[in-house]
Protein backbone atom coordinates (compact mmCIF):
# COMPACT_ATOMS: atom_id res chain seq x y z
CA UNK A 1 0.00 0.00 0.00
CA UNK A 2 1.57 3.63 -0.61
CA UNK A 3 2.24 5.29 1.85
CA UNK A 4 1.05 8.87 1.69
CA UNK A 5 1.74 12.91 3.38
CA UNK A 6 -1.24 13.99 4.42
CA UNK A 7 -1.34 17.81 4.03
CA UNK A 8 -2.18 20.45 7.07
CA UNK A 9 -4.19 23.07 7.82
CA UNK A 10 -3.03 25.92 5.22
CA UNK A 11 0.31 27.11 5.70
CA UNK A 12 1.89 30.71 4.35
CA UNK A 13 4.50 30.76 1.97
CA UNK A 14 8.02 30.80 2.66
CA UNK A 15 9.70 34.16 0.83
CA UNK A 16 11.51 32.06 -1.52
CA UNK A 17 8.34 30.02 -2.90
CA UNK A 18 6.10 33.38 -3.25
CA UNK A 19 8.98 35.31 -4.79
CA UNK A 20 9.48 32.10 -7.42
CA UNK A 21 5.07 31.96 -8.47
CA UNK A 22 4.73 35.59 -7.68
CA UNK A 23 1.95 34.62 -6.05
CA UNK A 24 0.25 36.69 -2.79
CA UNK A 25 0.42 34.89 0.41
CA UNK A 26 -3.35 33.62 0.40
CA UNK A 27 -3.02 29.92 1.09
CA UNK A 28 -6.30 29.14 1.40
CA UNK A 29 -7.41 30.60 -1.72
CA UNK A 30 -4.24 29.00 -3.40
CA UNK A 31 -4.82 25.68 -2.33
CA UNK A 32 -8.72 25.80 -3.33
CA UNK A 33 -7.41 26.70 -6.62
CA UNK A 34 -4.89 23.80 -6.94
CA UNK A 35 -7.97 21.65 -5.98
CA UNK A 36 -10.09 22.54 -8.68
CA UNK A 37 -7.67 22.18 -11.32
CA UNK A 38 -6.39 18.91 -10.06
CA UNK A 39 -10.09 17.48 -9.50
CA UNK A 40 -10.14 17.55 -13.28
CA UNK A 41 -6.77 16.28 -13.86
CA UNK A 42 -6.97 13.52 -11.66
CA UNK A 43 -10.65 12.69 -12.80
CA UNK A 44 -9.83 13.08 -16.66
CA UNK A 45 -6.26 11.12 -16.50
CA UNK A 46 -6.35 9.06 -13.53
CA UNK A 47 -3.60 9.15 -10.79
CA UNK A 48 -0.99 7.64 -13.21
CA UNK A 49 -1.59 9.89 -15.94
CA UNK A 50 -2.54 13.02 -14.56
CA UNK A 51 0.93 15.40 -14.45
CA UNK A 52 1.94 18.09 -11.81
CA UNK A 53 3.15 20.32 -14.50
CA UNK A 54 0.21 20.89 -16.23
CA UNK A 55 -1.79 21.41 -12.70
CA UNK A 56 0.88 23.95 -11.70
CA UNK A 57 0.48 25.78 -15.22
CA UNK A 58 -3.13 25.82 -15.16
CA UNK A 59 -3.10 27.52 -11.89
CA UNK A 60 -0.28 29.58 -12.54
CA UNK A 61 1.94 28.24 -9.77
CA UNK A 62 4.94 25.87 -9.41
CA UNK A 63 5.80 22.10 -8.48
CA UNK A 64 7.38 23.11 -5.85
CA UNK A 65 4.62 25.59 -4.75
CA UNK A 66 2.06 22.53 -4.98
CA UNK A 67 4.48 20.04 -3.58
CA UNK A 68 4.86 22.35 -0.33
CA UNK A 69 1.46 22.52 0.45
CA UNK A 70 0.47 18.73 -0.41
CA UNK A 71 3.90 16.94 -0.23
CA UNK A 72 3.44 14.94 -2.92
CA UNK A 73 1.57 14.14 -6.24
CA UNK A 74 0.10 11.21 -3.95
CA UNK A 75 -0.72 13.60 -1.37
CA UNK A 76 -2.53 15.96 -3.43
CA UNK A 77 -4.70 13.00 -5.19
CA UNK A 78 -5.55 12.42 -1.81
CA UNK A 79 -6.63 15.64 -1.15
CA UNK A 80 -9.08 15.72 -4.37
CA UNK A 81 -10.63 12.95 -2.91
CA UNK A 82 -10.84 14.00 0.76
CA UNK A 83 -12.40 17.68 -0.81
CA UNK A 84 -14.41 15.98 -3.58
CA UNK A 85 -16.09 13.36 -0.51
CA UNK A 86 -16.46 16.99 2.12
CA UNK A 87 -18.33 19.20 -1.00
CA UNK A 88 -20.36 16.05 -1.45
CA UNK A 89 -21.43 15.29 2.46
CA UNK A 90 -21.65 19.38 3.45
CA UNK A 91 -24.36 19.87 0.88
CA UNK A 92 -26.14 16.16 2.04
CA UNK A 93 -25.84 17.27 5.54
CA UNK A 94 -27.64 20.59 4.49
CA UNK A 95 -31.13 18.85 3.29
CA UNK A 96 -32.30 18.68 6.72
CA UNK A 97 -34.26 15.46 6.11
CA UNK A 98 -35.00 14.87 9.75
CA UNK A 99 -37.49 17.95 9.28
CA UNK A 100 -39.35 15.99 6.81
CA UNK A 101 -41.64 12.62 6.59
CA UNK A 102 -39.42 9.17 6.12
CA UNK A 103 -40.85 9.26 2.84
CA UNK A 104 -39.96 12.56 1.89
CA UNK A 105 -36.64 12.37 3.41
CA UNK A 106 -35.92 9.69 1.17
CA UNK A 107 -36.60 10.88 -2.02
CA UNK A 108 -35.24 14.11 -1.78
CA UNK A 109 -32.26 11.91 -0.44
CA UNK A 110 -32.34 10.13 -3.46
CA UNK A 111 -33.01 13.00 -5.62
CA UNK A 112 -30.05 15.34 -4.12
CA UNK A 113 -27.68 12.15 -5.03
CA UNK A 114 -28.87 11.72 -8.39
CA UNK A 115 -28.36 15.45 -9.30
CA UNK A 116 -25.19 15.76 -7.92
CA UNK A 117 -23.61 12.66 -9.72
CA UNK A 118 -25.36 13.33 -13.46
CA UNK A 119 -23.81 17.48 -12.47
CA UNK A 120 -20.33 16.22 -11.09
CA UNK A 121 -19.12 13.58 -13.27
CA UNK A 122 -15.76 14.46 -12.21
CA UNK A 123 -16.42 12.67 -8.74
CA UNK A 124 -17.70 9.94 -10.72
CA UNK A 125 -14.20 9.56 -12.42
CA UNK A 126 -12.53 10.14 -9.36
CA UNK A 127 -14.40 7.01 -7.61
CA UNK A 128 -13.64 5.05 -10.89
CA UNK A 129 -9.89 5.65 -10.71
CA UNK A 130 -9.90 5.06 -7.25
CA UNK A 131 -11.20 1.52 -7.88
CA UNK A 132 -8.87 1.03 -10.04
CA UNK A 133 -6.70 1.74 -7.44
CA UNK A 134 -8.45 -0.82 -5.08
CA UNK A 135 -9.27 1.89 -2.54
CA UNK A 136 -5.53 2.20 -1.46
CA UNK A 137 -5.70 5.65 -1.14
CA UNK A 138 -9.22 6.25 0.06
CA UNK A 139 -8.05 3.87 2.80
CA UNK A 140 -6.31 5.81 4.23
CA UNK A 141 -8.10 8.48 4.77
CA UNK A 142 -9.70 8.98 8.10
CA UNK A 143 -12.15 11.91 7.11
CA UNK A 144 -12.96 10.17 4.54
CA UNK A 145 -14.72 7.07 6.42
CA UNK A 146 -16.04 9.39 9.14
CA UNK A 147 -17.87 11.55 6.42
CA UNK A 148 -19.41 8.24 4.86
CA UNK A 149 -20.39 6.92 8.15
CA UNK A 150 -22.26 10.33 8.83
CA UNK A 151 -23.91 9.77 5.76
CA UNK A 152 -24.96 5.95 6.82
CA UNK A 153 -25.66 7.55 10.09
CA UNK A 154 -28.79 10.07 8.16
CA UNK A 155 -29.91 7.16 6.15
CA UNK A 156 -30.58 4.73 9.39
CA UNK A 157 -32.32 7.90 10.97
CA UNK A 158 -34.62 8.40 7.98
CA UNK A 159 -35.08 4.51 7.91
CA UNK A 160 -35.74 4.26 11.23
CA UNK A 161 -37.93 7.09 11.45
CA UNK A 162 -39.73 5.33 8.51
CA UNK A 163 -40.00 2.23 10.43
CA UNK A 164 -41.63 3.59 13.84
CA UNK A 165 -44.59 5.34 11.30
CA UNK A 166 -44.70 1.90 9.26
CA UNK A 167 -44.32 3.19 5.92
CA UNK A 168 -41.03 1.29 5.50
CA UNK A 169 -40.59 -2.37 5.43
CA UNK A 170 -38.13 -4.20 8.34
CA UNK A 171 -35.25 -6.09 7.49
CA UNK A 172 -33.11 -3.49 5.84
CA UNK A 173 -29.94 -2.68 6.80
CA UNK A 174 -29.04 1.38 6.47
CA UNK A 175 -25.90 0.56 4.30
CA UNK A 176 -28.00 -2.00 1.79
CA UNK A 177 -30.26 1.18 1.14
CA UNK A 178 -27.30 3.53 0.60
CA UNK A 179 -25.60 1.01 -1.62
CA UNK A 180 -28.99 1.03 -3.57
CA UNK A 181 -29.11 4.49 -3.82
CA UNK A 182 -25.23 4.87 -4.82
CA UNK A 183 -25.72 1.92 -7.29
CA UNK A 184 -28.39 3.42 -9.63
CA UNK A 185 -27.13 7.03 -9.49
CA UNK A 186 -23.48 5.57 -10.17
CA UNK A 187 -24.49 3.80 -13.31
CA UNK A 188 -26.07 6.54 -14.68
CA UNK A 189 -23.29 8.20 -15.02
CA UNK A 190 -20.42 6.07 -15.36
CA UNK A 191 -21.56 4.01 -18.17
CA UNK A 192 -23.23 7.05 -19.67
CA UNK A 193 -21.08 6.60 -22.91
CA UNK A 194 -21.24 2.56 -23.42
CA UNK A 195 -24.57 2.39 -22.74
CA UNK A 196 -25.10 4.88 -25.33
CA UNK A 197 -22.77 3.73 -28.15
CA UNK A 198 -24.70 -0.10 -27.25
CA UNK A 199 -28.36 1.57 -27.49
CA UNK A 200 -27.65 4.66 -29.84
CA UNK A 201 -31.35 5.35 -29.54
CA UNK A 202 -30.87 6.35 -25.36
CA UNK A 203 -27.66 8.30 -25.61
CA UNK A 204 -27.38 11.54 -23.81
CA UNK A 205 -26.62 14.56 -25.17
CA UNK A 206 -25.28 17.23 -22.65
CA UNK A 207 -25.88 15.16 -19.24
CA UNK A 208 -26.44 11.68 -17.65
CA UNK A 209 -29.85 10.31 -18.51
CA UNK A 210 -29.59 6.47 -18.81
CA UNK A 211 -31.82 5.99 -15.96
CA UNK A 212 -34.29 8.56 -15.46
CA UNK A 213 -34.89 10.61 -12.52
CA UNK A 214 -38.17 9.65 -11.44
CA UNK A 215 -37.74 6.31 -12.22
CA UNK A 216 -34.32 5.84 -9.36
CA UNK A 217 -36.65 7.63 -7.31
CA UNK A 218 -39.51 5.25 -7.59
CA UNK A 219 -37.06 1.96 -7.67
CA UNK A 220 -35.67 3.09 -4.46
CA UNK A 221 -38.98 4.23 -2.65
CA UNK A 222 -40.43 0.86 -4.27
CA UNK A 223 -37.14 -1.19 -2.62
CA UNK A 224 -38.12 0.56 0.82
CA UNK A 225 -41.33 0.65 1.25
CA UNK A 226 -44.30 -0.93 2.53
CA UNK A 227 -47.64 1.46 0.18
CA UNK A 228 -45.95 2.33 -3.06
CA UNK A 229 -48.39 1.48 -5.49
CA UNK A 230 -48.10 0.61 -9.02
């Protein structure tokens, strides 16, 4: 397994590194900037492919300028990952599904993970690549698997929830109806372009459509519950 440096909080620039970019000393914004960039790079290339160079010139810093704050092109891919998995859960946390019904709760659930895959296929590469690299480097990430189990955490609340009014059926566990969830709104974007190319006639233009909205919504509500009708 690789071993990686895990970055710190947002450090200032020594003299030397600002004088070399010409950069001001705004670490935080510099750092959100070498994110963004990288997300791409990493997502488009994969970690083998993607190059430091072209990440520095797109953000108009240095190697060593990146390498300073991240330690390493392995610590920066970690960091896209770690910032790609926080964007995901801060907005998720933000629904504020315990103010709604368990059924509610669950679609919009289901809904809010749907749009946010089809609109960030970037973290849909990301998760790709990281399978390819057998979730080595997602491994070791500790905020990583505390954000996810927060997010397993608002599913058994909604499930339970669901349970105590009867609307949902027993026998579920919280991760088999995340894994549901993450299954169909996966697909639809990851095999976007295959599934297009094999069925010409359901290829999408601009975003992800092989499986419609409504009808992840329904299969989900459908794999839940206890009154969905046809």
């Amino acid at each position: 397994m690789n071993q990686l440096v895990h970055f710190e909080e947002p450090k200032s620039l020594t003299p030397e590194v600002a004088k070399e970019t010409g950069r001001t000393n705004d670490p935080a914004r510099t750092m959100a900037e070498i994110l963004q960039v990288a997300t791409h790079e990493f997502a488009d290339k994969g970690l083998t492919g993607a190059r430091i160079d072209e990440i520095a010139a797109a953000t108009r810093t240095s190697k060593r300028m990146i390498y300073y704050y991240f330690g390493s092109k392995d610590g920066l891919y970690l960091a896209v990952l770690e910032d790609a998995y926080r964007r995901m859960r801060a907005i998720e946390a933000d629904l504020h599904l315990d103010d709604l019904p368990p059924l509610e709760a669950l679609q919009k659930l289901v809904e809010f993970t749907y749009d946010h895959h089809r609109d960030n296929e970037d973290f849909i590469r990301l998760v790709m690549n990281e399978n390819i690299q057998r979730g080595d480097y997602l491994r070791q990430s500790h905020s990583i698997q505390q954000l996810n189990s927060n997010a397993i955490q608002s599913v058994r609340a909604v499930y339970e929830r669901g349970l105590l009014e009867g609307v949902f059926r027993t026998g579920l566990d919280p991760v088999d109806i995340h894994s549901a969830i993450s299954a169909f709104t996966f697909f639809n974007v990851s095999n976007r372009h295959t599934f297009g190319v094999i069925f010409q006639e359901r290829g999408s233009k601009d975003k992800a459509d092989t499986l419609k909205r409504e009808h992840v919504v329904e299969l989900i509500l459908r794999f839940v519950s206890h009154h969905i009708s046809a």
